[in-house]
C-alpha atoms as a PDB file:
ATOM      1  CA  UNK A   1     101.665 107.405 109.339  1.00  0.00           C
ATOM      2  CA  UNK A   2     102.823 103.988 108.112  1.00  0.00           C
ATOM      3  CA  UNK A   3     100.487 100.906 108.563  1.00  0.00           C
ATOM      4  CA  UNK A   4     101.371  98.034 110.557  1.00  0.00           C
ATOM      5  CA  UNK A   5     101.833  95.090 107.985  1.00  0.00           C
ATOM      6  CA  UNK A   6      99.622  92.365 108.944  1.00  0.00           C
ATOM      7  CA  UNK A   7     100.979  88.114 108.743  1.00  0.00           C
ATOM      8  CA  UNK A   8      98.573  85.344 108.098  1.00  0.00           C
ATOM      9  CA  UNK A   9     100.039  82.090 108.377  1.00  0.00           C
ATOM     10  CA  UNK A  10      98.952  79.816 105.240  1.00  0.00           C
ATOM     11  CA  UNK A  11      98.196  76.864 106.866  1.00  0.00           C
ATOM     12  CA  UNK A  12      95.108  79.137 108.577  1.00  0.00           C
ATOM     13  CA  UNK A  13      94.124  79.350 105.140  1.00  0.00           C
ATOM     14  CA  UNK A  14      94.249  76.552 103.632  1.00  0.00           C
ATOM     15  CA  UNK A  15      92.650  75.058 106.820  1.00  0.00           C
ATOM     16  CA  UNK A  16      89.773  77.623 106.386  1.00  0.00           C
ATOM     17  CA  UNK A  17      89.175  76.841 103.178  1.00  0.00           C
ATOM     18  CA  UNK A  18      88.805  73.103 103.149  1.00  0.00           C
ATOM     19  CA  UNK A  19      86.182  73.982 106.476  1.00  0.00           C
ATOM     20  CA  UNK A  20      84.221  76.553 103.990  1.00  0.00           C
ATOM     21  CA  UNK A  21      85.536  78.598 101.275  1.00  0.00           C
ATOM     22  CA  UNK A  22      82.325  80.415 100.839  1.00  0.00           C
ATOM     23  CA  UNK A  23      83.542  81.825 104.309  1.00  0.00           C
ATOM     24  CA  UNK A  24      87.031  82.320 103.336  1.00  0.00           C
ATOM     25  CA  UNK A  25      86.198  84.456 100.402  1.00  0.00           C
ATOM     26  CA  UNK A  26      83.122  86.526 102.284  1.00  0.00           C
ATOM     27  CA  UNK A  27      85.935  86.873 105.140  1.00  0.00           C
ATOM     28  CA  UNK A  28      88.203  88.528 102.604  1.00  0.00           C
ATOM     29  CA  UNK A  29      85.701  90.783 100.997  1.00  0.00           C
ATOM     30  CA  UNK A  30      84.798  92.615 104.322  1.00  0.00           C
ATOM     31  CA  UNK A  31      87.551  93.038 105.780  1.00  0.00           C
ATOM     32  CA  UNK A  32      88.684  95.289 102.270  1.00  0.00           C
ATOM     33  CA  UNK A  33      84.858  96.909 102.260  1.00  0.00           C
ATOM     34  CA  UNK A  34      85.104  97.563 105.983  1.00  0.00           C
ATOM     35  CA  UNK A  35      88.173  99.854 105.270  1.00  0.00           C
ATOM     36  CA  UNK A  36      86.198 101.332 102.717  1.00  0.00           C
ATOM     37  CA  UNK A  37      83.137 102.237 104.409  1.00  0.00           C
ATOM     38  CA  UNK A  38      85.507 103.923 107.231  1.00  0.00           C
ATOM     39  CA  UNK A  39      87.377 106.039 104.596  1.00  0.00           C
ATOM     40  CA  UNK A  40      83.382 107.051 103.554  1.00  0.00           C
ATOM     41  CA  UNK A  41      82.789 107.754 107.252  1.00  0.00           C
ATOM     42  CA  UNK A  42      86.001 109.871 107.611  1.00  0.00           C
ATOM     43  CA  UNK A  43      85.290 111.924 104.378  1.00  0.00           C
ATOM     44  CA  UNK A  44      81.596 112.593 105.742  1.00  0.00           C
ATOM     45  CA  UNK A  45      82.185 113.411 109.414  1.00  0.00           C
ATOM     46  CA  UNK A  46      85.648 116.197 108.611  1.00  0.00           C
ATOM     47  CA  UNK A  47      83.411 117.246 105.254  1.00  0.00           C
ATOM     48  CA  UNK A  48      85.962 116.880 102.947  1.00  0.00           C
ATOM     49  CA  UNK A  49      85.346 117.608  99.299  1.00  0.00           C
ATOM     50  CA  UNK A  50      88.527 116.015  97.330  1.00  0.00           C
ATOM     51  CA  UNK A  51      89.719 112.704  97.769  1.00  0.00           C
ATOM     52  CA  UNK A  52      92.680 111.761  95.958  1.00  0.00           C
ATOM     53  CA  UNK A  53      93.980 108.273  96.062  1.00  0.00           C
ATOM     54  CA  UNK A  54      97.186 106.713  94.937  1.00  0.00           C
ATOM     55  CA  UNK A  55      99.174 103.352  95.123  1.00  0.00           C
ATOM     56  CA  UNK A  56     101.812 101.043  93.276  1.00  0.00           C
ATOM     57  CA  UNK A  57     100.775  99.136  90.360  1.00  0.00           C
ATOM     58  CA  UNK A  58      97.472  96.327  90.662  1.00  0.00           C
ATOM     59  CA  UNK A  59      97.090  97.704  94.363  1.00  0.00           C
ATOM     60  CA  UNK A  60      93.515  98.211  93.292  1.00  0.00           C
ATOM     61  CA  UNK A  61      93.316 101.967  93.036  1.00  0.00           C
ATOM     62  CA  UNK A  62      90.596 102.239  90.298  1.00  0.00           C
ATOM     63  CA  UNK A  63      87.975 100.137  91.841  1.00  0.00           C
ATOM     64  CA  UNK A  64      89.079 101.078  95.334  1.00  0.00           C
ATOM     65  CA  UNK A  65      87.917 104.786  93.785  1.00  0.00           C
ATOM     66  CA  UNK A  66      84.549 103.490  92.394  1.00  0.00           C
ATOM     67  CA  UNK A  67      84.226 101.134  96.015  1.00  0.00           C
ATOM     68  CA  UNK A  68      84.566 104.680  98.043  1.00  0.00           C
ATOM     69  CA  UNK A  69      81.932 106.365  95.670  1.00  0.00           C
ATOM     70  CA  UNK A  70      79.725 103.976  96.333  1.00  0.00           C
ATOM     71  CA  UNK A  71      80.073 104.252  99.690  1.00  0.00           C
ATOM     72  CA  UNK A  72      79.662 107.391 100.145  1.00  0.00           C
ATOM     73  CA  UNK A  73      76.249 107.466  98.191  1.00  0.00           C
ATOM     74  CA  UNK A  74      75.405 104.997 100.601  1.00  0.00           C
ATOM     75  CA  UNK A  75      75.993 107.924 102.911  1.00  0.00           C
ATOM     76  CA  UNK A  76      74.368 110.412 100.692  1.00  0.00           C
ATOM     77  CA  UNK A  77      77.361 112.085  99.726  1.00  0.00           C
ATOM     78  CA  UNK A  78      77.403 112.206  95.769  1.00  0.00           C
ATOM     79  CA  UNK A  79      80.810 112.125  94.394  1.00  0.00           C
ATOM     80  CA  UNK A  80      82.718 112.387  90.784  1.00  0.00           C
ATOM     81  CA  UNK A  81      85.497 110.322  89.971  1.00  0.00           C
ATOM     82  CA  UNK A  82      88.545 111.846  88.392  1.00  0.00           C
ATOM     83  CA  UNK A  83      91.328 109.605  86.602  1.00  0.00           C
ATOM     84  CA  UNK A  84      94.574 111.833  86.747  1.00  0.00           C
ATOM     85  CA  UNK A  85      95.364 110.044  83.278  1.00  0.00           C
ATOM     86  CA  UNK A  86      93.713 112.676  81.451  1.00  0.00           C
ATOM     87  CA  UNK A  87      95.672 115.384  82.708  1.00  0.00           C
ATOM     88  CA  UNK A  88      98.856 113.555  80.763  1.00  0.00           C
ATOM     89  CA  UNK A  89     100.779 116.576  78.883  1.00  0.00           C
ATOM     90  CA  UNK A  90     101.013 115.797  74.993  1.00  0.00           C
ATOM     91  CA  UNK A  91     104.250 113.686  74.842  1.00  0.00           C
ATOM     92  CA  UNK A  92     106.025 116.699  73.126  1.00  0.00           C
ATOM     93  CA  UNK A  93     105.743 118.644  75.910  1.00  0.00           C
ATOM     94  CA  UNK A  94     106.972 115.449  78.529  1.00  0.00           C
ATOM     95  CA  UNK A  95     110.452 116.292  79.999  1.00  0.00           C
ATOM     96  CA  UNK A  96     112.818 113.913  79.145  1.00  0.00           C
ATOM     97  CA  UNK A  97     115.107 111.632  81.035  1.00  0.00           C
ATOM     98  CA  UNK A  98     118.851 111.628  80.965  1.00  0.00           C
ATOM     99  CA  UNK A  99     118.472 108.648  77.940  1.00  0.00           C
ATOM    100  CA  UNK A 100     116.672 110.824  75.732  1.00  0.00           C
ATOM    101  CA  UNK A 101     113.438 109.262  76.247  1.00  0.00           C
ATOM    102  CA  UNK A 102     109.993 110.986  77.134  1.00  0.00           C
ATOM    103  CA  UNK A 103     109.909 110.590  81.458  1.00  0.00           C
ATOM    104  CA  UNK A 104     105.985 109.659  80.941  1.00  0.00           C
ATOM    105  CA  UNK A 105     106.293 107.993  84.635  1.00  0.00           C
ATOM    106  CA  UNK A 106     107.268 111.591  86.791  1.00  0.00           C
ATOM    107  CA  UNK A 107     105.352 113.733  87.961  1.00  0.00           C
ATOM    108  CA  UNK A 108     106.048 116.664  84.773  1.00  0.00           C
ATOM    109  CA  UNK A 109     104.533 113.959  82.523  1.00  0.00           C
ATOM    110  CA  UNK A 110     101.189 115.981  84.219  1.00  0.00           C
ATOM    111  CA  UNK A 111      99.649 118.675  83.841  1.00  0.00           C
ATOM    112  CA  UNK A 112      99.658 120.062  87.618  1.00  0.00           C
ATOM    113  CA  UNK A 113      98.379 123.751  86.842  1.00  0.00           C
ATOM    114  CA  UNK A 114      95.373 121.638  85.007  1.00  0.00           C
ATOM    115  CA  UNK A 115      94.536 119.613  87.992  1.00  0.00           C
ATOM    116  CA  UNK A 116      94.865 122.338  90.587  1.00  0.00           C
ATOM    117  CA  UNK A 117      92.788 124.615  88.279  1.00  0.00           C
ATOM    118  CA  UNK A 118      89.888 122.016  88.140  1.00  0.00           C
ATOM    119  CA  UNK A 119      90.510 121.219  91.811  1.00  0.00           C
ATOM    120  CA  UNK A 120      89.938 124.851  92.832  1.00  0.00           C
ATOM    121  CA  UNK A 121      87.060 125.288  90.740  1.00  0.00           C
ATOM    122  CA  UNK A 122      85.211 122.882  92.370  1.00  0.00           C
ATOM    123  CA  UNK A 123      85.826 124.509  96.024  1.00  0.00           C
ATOM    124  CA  UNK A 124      84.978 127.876  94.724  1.00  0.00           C
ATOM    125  CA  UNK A 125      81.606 127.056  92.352  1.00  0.00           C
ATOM    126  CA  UNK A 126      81.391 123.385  92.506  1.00  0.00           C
ATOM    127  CA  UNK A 127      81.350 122.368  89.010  1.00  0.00           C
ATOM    128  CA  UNK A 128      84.769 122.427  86.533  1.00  0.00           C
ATOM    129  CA  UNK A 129      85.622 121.084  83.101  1.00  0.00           C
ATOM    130  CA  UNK A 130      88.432 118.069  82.785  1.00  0.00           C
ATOM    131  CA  UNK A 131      90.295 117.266  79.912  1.00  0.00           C
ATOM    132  CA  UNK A 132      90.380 113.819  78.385  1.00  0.00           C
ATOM    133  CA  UNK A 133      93.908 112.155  76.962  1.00  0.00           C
ATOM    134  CA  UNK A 134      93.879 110.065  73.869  1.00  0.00           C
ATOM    135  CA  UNK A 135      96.642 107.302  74.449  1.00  0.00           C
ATOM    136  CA  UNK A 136      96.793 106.311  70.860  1.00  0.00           C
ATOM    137  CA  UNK A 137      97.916 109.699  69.553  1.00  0.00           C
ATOM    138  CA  UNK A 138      99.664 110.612  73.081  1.00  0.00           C
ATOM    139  CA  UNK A 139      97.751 113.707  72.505  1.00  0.00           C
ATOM    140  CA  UNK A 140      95.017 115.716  74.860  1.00  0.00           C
ATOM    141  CA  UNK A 141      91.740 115.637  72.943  1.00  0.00           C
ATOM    142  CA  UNK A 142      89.177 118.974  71.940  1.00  0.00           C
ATOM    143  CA  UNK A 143      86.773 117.106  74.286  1.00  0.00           C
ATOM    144  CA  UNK A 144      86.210 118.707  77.847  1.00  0.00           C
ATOM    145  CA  UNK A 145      84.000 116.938  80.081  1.00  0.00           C
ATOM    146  CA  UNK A 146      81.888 118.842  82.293  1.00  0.00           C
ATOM    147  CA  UNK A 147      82.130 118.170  86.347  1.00  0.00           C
ATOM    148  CA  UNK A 148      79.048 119.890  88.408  1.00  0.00           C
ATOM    149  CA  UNK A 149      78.833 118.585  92.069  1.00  0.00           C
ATOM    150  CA  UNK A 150      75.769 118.806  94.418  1.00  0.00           C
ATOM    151  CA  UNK A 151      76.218 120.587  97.355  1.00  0.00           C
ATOM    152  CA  UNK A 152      77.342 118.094  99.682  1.00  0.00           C
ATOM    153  CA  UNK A 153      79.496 116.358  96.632  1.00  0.00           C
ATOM    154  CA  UNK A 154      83.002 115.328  96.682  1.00  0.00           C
ATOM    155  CA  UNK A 155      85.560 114.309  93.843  1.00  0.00           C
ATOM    156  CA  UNK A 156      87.497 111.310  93.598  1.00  0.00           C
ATOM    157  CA  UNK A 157      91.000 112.150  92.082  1.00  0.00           C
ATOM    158  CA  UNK A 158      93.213 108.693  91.337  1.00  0.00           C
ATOM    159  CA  UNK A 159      96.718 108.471  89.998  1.00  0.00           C
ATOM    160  CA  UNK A 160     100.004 107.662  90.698  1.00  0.00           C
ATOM    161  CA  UNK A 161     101.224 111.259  91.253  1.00  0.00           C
ATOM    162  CA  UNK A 162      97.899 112.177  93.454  1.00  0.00           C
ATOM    163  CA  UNK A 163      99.664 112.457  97.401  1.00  0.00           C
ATOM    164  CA  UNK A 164     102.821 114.227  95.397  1.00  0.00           C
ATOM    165  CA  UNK A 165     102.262 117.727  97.444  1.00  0.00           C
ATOM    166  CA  UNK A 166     103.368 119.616  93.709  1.00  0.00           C
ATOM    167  CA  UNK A 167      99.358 118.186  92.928  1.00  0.00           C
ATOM    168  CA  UNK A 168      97.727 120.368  95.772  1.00  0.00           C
ATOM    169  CA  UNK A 169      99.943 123.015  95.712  1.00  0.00           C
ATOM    170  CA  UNK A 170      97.778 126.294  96.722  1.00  0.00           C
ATOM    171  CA  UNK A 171      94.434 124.093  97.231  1.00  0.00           C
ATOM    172  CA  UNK A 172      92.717 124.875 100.828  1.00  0.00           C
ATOM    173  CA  UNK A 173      94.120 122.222 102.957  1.00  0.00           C
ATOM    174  CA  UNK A 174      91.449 121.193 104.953  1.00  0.00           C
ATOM    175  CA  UNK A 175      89.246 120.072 102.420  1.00  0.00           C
ATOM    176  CA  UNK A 176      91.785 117.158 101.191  1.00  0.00           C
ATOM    177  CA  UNK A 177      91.422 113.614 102.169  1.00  0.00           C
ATOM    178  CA  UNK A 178      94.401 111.327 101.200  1.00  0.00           C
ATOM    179  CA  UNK A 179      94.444 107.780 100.777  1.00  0.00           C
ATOM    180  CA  UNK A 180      97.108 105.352  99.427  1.00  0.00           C
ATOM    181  CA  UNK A 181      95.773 101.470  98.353  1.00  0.00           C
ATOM    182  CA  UNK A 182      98.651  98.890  98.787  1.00  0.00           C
ATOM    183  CA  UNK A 183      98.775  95.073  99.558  1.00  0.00           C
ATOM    184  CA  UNK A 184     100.323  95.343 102.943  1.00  0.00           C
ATOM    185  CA  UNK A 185      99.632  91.473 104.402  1.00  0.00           C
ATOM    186  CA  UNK A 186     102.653  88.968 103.870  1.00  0.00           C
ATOM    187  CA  UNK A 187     101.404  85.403 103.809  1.00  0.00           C
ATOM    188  CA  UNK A 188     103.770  82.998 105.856  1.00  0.00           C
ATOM    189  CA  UNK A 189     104.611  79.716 106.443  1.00  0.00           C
ATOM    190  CA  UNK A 190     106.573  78.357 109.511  1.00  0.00           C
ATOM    191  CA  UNK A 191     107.013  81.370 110.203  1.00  0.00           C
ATOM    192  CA  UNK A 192     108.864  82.578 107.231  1.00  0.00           C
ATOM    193  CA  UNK A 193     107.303  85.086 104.696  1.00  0.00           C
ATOM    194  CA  UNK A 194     106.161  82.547 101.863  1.00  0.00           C
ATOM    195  CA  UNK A 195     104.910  85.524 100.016  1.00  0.00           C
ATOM    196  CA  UNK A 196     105.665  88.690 100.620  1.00  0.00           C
ATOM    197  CA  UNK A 197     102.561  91.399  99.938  1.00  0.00           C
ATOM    198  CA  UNK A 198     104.453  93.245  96.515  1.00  0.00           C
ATOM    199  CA  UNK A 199     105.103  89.296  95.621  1.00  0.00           C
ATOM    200  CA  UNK A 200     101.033  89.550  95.383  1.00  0.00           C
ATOM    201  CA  UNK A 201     100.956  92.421  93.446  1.00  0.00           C
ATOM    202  CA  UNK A 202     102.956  90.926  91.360  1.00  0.00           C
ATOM    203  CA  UNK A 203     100.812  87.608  90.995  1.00  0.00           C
ATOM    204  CA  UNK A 204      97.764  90.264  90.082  1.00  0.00           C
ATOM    205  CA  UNK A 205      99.659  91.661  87.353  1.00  0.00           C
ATOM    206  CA  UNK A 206     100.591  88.370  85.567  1.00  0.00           C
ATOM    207  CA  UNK A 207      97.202  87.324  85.462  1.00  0.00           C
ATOM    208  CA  UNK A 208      95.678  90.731  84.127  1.00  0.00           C
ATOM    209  CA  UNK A 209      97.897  91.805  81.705  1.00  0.00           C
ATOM    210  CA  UNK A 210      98.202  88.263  80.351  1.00  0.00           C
ATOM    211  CA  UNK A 211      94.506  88.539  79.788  1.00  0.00           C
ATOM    212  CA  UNK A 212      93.442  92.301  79.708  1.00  0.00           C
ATOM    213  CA  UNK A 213      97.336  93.399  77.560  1.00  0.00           C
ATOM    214  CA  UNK A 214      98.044  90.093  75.872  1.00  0.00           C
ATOM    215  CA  UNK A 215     101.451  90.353  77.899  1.00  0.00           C
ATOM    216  CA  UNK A 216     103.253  87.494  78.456  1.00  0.00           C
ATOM    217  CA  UNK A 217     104.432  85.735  81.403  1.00  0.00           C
ATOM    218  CA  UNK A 218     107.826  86.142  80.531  1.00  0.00           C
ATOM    219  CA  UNK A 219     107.516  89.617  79.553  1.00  0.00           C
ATOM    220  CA  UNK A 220     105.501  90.343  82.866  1.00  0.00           C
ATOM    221  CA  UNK A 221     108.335  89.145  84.761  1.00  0.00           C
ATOM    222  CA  UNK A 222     111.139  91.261  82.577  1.00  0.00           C
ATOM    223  CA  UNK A 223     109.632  94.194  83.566  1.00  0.00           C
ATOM    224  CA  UNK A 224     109.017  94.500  86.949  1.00  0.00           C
ATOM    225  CA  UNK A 225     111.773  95.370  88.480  1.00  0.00           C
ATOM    226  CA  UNK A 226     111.794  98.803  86.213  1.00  0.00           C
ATOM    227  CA  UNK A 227     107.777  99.119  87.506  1.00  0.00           C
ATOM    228  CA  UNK A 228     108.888  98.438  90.953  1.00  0.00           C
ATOM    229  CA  UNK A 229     111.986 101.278  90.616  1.00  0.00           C
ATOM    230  CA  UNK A 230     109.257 104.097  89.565  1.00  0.00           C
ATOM    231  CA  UNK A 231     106.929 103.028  92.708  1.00  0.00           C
ATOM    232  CA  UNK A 232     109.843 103.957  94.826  1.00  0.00           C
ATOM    233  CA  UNK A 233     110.933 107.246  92.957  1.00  0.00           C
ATOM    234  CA  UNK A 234     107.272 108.262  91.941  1.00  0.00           C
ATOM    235  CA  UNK A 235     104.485 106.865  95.135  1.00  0.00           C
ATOM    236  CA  UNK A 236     106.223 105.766  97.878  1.00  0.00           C
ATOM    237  CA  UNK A 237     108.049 108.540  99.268  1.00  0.00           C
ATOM    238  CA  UNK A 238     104.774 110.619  99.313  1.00  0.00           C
ATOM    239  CA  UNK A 239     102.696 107.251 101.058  1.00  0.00           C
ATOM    240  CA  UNK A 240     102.941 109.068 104.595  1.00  0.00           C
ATOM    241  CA  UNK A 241     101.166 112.110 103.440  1.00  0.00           C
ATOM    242  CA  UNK A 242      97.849 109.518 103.199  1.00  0.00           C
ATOM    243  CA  UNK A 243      95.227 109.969 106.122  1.00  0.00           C
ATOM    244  CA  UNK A 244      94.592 106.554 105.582  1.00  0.00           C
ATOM    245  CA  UNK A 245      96.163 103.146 104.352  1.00  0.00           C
ATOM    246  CA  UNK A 246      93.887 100.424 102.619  1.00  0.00           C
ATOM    247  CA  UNK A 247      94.916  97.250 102.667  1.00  0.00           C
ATOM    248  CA  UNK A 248      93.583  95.825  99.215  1.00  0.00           C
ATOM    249  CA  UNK A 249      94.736  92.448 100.387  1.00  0.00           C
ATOM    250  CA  UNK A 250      92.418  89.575 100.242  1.00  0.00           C
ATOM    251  CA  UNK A 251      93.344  86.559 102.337  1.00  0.00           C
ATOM    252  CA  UNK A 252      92.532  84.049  99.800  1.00  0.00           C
ATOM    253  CA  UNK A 253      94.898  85.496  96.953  1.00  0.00           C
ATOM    254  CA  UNK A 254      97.784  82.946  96.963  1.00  0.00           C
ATOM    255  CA  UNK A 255      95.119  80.009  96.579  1.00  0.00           C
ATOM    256  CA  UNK A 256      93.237  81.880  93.784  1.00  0.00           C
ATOM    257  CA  UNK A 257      96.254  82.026  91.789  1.00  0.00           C
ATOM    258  CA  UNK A 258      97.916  79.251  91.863  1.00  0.00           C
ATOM    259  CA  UNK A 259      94.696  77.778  90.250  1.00  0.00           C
ATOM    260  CA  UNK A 260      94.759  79.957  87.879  1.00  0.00           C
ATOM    261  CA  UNK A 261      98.113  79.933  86.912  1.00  0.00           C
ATOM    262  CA  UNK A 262      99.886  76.526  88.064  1.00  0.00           C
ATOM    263  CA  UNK A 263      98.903  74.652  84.611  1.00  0.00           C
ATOM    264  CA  UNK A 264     100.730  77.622  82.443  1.00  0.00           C
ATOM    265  CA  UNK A 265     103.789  78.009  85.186  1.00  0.00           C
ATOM    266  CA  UNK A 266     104.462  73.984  84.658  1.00  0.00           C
ATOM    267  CA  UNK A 267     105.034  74.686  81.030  1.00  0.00           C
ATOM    268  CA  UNK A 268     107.803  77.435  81.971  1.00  0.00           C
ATOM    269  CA  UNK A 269     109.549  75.878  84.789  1.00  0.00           C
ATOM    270  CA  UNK A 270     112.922  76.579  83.335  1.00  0.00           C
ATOM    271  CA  UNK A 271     111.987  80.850  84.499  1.00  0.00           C
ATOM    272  CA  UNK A 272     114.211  80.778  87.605  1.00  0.00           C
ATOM    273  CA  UNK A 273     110.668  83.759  88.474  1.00  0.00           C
ATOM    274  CA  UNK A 274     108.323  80.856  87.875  1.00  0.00           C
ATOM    275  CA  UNK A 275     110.284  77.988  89.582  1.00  0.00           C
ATOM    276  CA  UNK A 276     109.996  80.216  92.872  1.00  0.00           C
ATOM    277  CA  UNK A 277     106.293  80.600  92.867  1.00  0.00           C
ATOM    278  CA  UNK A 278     106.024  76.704  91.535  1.00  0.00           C
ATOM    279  CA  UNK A 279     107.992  76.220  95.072  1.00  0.00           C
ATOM    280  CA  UNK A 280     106.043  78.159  97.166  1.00  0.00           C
ATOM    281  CA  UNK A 281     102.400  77.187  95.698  1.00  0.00           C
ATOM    282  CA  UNK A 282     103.028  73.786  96.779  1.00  0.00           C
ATOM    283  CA  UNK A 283     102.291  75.281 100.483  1.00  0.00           C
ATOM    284  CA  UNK A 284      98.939  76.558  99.554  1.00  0.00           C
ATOM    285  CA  UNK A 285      95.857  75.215  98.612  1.00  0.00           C
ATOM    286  CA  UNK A 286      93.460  76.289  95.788  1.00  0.00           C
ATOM    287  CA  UNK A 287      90.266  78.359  95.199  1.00  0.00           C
ATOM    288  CA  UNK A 288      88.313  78.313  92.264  1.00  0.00           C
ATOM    289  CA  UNK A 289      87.851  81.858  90.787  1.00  0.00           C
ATOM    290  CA  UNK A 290      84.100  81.062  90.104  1.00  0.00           C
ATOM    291  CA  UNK A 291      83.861  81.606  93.877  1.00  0.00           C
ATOM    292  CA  UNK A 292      85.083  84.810  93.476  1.00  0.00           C
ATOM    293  CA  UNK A 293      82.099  87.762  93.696  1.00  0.00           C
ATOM    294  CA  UNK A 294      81.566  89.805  90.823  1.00  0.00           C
ATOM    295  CA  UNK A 295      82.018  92.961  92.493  1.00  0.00           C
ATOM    296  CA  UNK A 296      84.823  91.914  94.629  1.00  0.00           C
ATOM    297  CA  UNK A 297      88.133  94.299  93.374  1.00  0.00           C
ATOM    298  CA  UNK A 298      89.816  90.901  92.705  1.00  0.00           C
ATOM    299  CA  UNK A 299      88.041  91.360  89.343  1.00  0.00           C
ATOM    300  CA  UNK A 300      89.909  94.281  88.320  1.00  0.00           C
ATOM    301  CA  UNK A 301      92.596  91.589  87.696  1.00  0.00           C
ATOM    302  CA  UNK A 302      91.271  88.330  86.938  1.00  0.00           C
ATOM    303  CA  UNK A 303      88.046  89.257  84.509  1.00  0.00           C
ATOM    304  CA  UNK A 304      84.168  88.139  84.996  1.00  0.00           C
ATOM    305  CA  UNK A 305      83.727  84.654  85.076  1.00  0.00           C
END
């Protein structure tokens, strides 16, 4: 079932952070670890044993999948995370798209039998070995890793294909636990959406792949729309198979980034892209990313201090 998308007016905000933005930021952690610690709850009280999580690009899913492990050990429940990147199919054996070119984005760039192999191993003896994919060569490597789970332990399967049903295909039903990470608050501002929550996602991408991929802005912006148009073909029409939706949103995004990227967006005003977020940061006040914790998921995009 489809979340309810949540509105927080900016000026509440801003207003919150010039009272205390020590209790701005703390405010947005726990409302995202709350979410988590429920999904932990869930997985404990219906005993389920695989978890797989999926979501659009910088929703947060890898540390969202290392958040719920922790979690759960909190709980007692050991767990294994799986990244569904290393069941890739050597690029000579991708199907190709009507262009020609390898489709490494669908769902036959993986190796399904693989994962639902593994996956039923674990059910039947709890333990399994998992490939490991080499992106420079494009190329599965001789390397197997081995997977043993306690009794009680569960594995944590993330990727973009995980809620496609194709994954789970013949895997006992009961014991799966779905979960798909998305921004899903739009931030307003007299009452009109000043940014809308994939507008965020988008703002979370800039910043890591300028520094984490060496991408430029420019280049950022070029490609999303292509990024946006495999979301839509490849994750969201499976979202409503999820048990549960997790808001990765934290309500003092918009002010974190335009500090961190107003000085570089001045120099590039002439990006019609940039010129709208230049616009819209003028309603928002700033947060210094220092304040930021080091464990928060905002990390995942914007680096340690």
């Amino acid at each position: 079932m489809e979340s309810t998308r949540l509105k927080i007016d900016i000026d509440d905000i801003n207003q919150k952070n010039s009272e205390n933005v020590y209790k701005l930021i703390s405010r947005g952690e726990d409302a995202y670890i709350e979410q988590v610690r429920e999904i932990a709850n869930q997985i404990s009280i219906y005993g389920k044993k695989i978890v797989l999580i999926t979501g659009p690009s910088s929703a947060g899913k890898t540390t969202s999948s290392y958040k719920l492990k922790q979690e759960l050990n909190a709980l007692g429940i050991s767990s294994h995370v799986l990244n569904m990147d290393d069941f890739f199919r050597p690029l000579k054996d991708v199907p190709l798209k009507e262009d020609g070119a390898p489709d490494i984005e669908g769902v036959g760039a993986v190796d399904v039998e693989c994962i639902r192999n593994c996956l039923n191993d674990i059910l039947t003896t709890g333990k399994t070995k998992t490939p490991t994919f080499d992106f420079a060569t494009h190329s599965r490597t001789k390397y197997w890793n081995d997977c043993i789970l306690a009794k009680n332990g569960v594995i944590i399967m993330e990727g973009i294909h995980a809620l496609n049903p194709i994954v789970t295909e013949g895997i006992e039903e009961n014991k799966i636990y779905r979960v798909y990470v998305h921004c899903n608050t739009d931030f307003i501002f007299k009452g009109k959406t000043l940014f809308h929550a994939r507008q965020l996602r988008f703002l979370r991408r800039l910043v890591r792949d300028e520094r984490e991929r060496n991408c430029t802005y420019e280049k950022t912006i070029s490609t999303w729309d292509e990024v946006c148009a495999g979301e839509d073909k490849n994750i969201r029409p499976f979202k409503n198979n999820a048990n549960y939706h997790l808001n990765s949103t934290h309500f003092y995004e918009p002010l974190l980034y335009k500090n961190m990227l107003l000085t570089e967006f001045d120099k590039r005003k002439d990006n019609e892209t940039i010129k709208l977020f230049l616009e819209r940061f003028k309603k928002c006040s700033t947060v210094n990313k220092e304040f930021v914790p080091k464990d928060s998921l905002i990390r995942e995009f914007i680096g340690e201090e």
